[in-house]
C-alpha atoms as a PDB file:
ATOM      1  CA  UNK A   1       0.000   0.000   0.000  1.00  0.00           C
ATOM      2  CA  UNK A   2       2.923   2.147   0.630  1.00  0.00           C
ATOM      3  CA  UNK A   3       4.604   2.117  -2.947  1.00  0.00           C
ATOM      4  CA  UNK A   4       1.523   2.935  -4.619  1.00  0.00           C
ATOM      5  CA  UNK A   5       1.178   6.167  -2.864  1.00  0.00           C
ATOM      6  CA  UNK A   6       4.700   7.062  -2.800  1.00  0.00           C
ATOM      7  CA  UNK A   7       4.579   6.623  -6.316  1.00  0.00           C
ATOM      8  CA  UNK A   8       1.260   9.079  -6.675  1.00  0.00           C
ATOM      9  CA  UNK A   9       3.500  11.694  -4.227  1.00  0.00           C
ATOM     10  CA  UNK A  10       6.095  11.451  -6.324  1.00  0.00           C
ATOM     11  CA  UNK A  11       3.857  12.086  -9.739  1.00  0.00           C
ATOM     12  CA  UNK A  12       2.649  15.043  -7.992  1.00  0.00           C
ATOM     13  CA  UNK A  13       5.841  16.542  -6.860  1.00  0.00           C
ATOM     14  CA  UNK A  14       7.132  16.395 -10.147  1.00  0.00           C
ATOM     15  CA  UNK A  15       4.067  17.995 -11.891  1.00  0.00           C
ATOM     16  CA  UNK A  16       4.554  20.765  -9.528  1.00  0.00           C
ATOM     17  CA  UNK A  17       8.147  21.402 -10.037  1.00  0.00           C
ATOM     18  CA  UNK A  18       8.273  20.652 -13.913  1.00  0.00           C
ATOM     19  CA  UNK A  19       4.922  22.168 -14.474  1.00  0.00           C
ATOM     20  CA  UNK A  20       5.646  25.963 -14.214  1.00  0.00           C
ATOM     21  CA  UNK A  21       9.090  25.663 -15.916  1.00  0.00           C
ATOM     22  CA  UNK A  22       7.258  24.470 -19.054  1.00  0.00           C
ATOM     23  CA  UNK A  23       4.804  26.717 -18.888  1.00  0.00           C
ATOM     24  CA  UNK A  24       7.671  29.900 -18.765  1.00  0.00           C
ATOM     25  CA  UNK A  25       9.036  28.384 -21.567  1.00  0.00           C
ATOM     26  CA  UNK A  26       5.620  28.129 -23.708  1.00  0.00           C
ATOM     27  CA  UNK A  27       4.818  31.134 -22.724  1.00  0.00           C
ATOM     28  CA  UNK A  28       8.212  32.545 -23.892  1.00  0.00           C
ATOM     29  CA  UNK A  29       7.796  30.987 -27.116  1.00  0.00           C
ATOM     30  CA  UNK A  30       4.351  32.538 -27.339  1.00  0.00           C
ATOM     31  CA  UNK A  31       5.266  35.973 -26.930  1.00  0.00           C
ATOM     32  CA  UNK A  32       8.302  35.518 -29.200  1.00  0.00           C
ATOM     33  CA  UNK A  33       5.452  34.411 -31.995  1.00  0.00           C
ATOM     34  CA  UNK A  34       3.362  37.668 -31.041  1.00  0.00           C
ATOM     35  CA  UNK A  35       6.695  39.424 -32.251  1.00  0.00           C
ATOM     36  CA  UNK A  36       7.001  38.037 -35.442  1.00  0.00           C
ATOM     37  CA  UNK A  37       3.718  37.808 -36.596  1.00  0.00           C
ATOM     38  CA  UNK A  38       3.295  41.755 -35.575  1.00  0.00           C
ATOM     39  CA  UNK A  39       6.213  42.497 -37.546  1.00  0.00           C
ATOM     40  CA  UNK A  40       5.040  40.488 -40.348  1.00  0.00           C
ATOM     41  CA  UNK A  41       1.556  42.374 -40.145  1.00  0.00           C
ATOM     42  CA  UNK A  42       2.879  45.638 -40.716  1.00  0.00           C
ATOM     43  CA  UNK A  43       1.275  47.387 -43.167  1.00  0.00           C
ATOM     44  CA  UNK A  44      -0.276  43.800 -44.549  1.00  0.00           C
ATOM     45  CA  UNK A  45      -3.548  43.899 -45.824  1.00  0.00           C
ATOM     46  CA  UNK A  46      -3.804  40.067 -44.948  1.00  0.00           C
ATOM     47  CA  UNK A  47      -7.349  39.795 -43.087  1.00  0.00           C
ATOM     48  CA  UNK A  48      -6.877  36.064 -42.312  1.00  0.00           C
ATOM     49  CA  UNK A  49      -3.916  36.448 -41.047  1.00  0.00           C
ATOM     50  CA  UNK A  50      -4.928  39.078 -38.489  1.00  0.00           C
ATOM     51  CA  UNK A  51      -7.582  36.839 -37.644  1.00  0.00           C
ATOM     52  CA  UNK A  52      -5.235  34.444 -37.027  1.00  0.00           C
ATOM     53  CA  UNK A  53      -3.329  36.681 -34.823  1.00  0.00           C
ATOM     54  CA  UNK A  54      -5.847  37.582 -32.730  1.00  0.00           C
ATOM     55  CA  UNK A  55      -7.063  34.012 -32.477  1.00  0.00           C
ATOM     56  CA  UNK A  56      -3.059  33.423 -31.179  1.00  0.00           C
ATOM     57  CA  UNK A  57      -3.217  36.191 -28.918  1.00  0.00           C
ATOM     58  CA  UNK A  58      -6.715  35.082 -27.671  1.00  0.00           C
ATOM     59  CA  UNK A  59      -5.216  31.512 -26.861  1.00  0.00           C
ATOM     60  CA  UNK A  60      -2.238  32.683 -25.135  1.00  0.00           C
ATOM     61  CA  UNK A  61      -3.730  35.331 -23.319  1.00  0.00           C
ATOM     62  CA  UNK A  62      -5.899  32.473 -21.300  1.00  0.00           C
ATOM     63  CA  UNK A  63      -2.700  29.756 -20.822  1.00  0.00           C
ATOM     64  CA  UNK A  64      -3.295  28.057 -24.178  1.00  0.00           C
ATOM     65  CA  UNK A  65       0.192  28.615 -25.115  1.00  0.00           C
ATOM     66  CA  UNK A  66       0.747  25.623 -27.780  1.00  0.00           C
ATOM     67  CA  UNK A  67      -2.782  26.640 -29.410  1.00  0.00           C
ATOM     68  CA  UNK A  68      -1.721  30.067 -29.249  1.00  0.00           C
ATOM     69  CA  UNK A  69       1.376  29.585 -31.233  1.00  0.00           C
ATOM     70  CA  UNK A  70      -0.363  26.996 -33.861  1.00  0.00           C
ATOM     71  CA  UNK A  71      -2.394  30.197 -34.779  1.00  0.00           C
ATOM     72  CA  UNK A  72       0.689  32.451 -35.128  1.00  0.00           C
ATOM     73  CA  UNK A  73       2.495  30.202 -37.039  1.00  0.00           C
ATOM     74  CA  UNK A  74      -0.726  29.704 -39.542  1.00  0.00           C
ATOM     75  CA  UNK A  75      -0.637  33.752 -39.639  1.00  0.00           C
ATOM     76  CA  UNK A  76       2.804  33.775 -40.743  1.00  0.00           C
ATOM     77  CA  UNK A  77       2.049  31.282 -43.462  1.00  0.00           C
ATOM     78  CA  UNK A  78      -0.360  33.211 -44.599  1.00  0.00           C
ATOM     79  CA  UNK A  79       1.926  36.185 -44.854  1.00  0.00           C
ATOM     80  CA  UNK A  80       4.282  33.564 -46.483  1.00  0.00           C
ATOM     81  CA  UNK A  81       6.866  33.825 -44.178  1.00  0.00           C
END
């Protein structure tokens, strides 16, 4: 009975240690997106792609971070970049 919850303690310390780290890093990555898809907007008359930012924006505003960047990455496409 012992192992079994050691095991669980474990799982949990390690989701709280790990867990913040690779959110800082998503986040990171999502903000560094924001960047390039802003630059890439300027002066664009691209109307999917801004959709696509804000969509990106939306997402990583609210911890969605890999979502977030998925949509930045389809704005830059769009852009062809």
């Amino acid at each position: 009975m012992k192992t079994p919850m050691l095991a669980a303690s474990f799982a949990v310390l390690t989701l709280a240690v790990a867990g913040p780290a690779m959110a800082d890093s998503t986040k990171a990555t999502c903000g560094q997106m924001a960047a390039k898809v802003s630059e890439a907007l300027n002066g664009a008359d691209n109307p999917e792609a801004r959709n696509e930012q804000r969509a990106g924006t939306t997402a990583c505003s609210v911890g969605f971070y890999d979502n977030g960047v998925n949509h930045y990455r389809k704005a830059l496409s769009l852009l062809g970049k």
